[in-house]
C-alpha atoms as a PDB file:
ATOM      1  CA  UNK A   1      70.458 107.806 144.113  1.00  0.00           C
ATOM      2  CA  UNK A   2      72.118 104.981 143.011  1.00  0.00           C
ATOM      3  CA  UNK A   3      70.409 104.379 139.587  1.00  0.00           C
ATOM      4  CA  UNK A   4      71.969 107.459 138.670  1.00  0.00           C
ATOM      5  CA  UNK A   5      75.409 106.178 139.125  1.00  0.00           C
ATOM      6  CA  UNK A   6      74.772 102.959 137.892  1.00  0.00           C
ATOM      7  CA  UNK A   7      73.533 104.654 134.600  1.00  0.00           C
ATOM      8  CA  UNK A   8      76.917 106.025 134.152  1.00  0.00           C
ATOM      9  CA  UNK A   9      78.798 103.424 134.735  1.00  0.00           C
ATOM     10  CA  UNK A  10      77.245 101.705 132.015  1.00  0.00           C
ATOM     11  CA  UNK A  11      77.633 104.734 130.255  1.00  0.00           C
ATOM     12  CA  UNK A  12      81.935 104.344 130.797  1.00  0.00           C
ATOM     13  CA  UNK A  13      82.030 100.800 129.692  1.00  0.00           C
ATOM     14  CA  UNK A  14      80.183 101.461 126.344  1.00  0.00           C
ATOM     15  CA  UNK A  15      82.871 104.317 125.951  1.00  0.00           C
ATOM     16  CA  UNK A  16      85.492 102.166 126.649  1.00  0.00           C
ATOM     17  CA  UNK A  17      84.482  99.172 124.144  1.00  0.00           C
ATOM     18  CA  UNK A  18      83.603 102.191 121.306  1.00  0.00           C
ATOM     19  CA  UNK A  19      87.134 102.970 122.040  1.00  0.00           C
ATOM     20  CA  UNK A  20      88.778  99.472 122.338  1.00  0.00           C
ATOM     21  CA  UNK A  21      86.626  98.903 118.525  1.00  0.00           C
ATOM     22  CA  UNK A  22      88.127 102.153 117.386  1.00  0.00           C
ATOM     23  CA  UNK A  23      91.709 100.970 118.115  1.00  0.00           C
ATOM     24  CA  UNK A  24      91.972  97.225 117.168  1.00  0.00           C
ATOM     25  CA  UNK A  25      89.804  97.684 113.943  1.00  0.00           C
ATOM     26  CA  UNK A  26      88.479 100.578 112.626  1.00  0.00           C
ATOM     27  CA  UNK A  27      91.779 102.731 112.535  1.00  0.00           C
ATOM     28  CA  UNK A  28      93.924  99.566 110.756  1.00  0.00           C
ATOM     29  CA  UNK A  29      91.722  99.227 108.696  1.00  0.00           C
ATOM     30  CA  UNK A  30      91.883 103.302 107.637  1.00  0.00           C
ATOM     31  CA  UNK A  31      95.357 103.227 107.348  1.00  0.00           C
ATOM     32  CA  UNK A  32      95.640 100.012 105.310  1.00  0.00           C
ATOM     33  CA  UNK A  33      92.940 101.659 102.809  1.00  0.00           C
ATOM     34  CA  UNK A  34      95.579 104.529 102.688  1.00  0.00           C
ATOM     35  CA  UNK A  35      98.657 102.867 102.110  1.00  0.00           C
ATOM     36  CA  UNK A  36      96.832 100.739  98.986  1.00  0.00           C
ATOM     37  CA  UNK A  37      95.798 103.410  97.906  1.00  0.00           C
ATOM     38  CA  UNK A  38      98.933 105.439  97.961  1.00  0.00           C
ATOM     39  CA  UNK A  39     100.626 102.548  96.390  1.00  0.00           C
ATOM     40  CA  UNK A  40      98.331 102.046  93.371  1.00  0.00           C
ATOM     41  CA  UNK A  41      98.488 106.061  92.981  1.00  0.00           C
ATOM     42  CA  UNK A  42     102.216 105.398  92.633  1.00  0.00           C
ATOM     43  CA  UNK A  43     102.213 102.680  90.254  1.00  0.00           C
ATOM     44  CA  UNK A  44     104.282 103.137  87.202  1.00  0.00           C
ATOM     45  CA  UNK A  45     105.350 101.135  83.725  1.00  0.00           C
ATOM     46  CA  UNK A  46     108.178  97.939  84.673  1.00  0.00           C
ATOM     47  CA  UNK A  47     106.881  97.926  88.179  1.00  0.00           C
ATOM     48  CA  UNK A  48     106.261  94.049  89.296  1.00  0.00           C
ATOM     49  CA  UNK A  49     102.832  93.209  90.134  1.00  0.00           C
ATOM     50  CA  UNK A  50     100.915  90.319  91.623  1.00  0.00           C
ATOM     51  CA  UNK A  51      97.501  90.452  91.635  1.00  0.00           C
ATOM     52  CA  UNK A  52      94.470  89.061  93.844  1.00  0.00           C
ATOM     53  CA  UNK A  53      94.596  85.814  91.895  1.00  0.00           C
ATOM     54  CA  UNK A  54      97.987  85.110  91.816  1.00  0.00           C
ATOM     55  CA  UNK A  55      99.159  86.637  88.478  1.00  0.00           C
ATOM     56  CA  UNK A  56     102.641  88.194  88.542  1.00  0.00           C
ATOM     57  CA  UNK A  57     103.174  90.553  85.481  1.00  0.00           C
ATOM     58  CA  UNK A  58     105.199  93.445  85.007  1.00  0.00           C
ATOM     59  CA  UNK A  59     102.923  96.983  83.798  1.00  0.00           C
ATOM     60  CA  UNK A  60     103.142  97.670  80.096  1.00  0.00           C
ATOM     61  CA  UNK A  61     100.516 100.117  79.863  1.00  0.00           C
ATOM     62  CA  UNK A  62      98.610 102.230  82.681  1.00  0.00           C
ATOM     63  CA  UNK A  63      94.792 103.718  82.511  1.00  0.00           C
ATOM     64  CA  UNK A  64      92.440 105.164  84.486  1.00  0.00           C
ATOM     65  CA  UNK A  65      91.134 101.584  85.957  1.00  0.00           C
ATOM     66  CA  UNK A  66      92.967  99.129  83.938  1.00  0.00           C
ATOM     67  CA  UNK A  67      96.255  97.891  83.505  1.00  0.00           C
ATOM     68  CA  UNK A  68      98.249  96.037  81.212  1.00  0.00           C
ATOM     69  CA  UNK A  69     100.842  93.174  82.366  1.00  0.00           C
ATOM     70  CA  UNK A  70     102.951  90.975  80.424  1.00  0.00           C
ATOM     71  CA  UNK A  71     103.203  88.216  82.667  1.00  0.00           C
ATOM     72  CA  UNK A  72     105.560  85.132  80.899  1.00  0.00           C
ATOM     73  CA  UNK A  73     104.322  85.215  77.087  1.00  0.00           C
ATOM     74  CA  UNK A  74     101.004  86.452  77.872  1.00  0.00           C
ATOM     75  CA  UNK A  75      99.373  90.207  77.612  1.00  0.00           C
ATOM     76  CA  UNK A  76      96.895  90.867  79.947  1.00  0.00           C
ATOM     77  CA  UNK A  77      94.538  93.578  81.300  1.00  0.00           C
ATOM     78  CA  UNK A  78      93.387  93.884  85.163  1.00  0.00           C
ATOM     79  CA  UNK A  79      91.774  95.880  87.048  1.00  0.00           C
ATOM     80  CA  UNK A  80      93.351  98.465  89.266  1.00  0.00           C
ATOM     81  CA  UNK A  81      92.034  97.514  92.415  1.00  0.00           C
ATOM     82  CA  UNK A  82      92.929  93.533  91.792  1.00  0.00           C
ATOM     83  CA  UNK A  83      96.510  94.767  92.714  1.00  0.00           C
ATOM     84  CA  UNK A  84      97.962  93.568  96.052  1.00  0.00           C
ATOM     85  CA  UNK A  85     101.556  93.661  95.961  1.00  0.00           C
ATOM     86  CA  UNK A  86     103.777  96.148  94.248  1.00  0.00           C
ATOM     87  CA  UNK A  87     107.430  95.639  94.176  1.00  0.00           C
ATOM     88  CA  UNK A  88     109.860  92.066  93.849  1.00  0.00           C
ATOM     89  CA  UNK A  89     108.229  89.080  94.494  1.00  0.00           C
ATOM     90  CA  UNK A  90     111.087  87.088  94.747  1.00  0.00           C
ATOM     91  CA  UNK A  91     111.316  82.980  96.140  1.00  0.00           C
ATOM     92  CA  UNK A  92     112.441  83.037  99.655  1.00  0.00           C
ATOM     93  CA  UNK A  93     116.271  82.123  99.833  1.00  0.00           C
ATOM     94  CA  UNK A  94     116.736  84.001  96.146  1.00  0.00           C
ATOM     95  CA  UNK A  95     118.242  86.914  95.824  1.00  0.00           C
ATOM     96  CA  UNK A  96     116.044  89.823  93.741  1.00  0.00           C
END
């Protein structure tokens, strides 16, 4: 008699640890792939960039997966999903 209740107890805690996983770091995870994408669907010319390497450009020209940024003198073309930030990237203690 008792196997069978030991069986689903065991049963409960690998519920409870799916759901703990679920929680903490499959449904961030979801909704931070959402919001970047929502904010790359959103992206428009003269929005402020910085990409995944550091470059901070403003967009000159959009396409399907690249875009242009004049960052300082220089022209250059990126990848769309090498954005990370959208939006001023102002110094702390400056004023955008």
């Amino acid at each position: 008699m008792s196997g069978g209740s030991g069986m689903n107890m065991l049963l409960i805690q690998f519920l409870l640890i799916g759901l703990v996983f679920y929680f903490l770091i499959i449904r961030p995870q979801g909704q931070a792939r959402k919001r970047a994408e929502e904010m790359l669907a959103a992206l428009k010319k003269g929005d402020e960039i910085t990409t995944a390497g550091g470059i901070i450009g403003k967009v000159k020209d959009l396409r399907e997966n690249q875009i242009t940024i004049e960052s300082g003198t220089s022209t250059l073309v990126v990848e769309r999903a090498r954005i990370v930030r959208v939006g001023t990237t102002s110094a702390p203690g400056q004023q955008a």
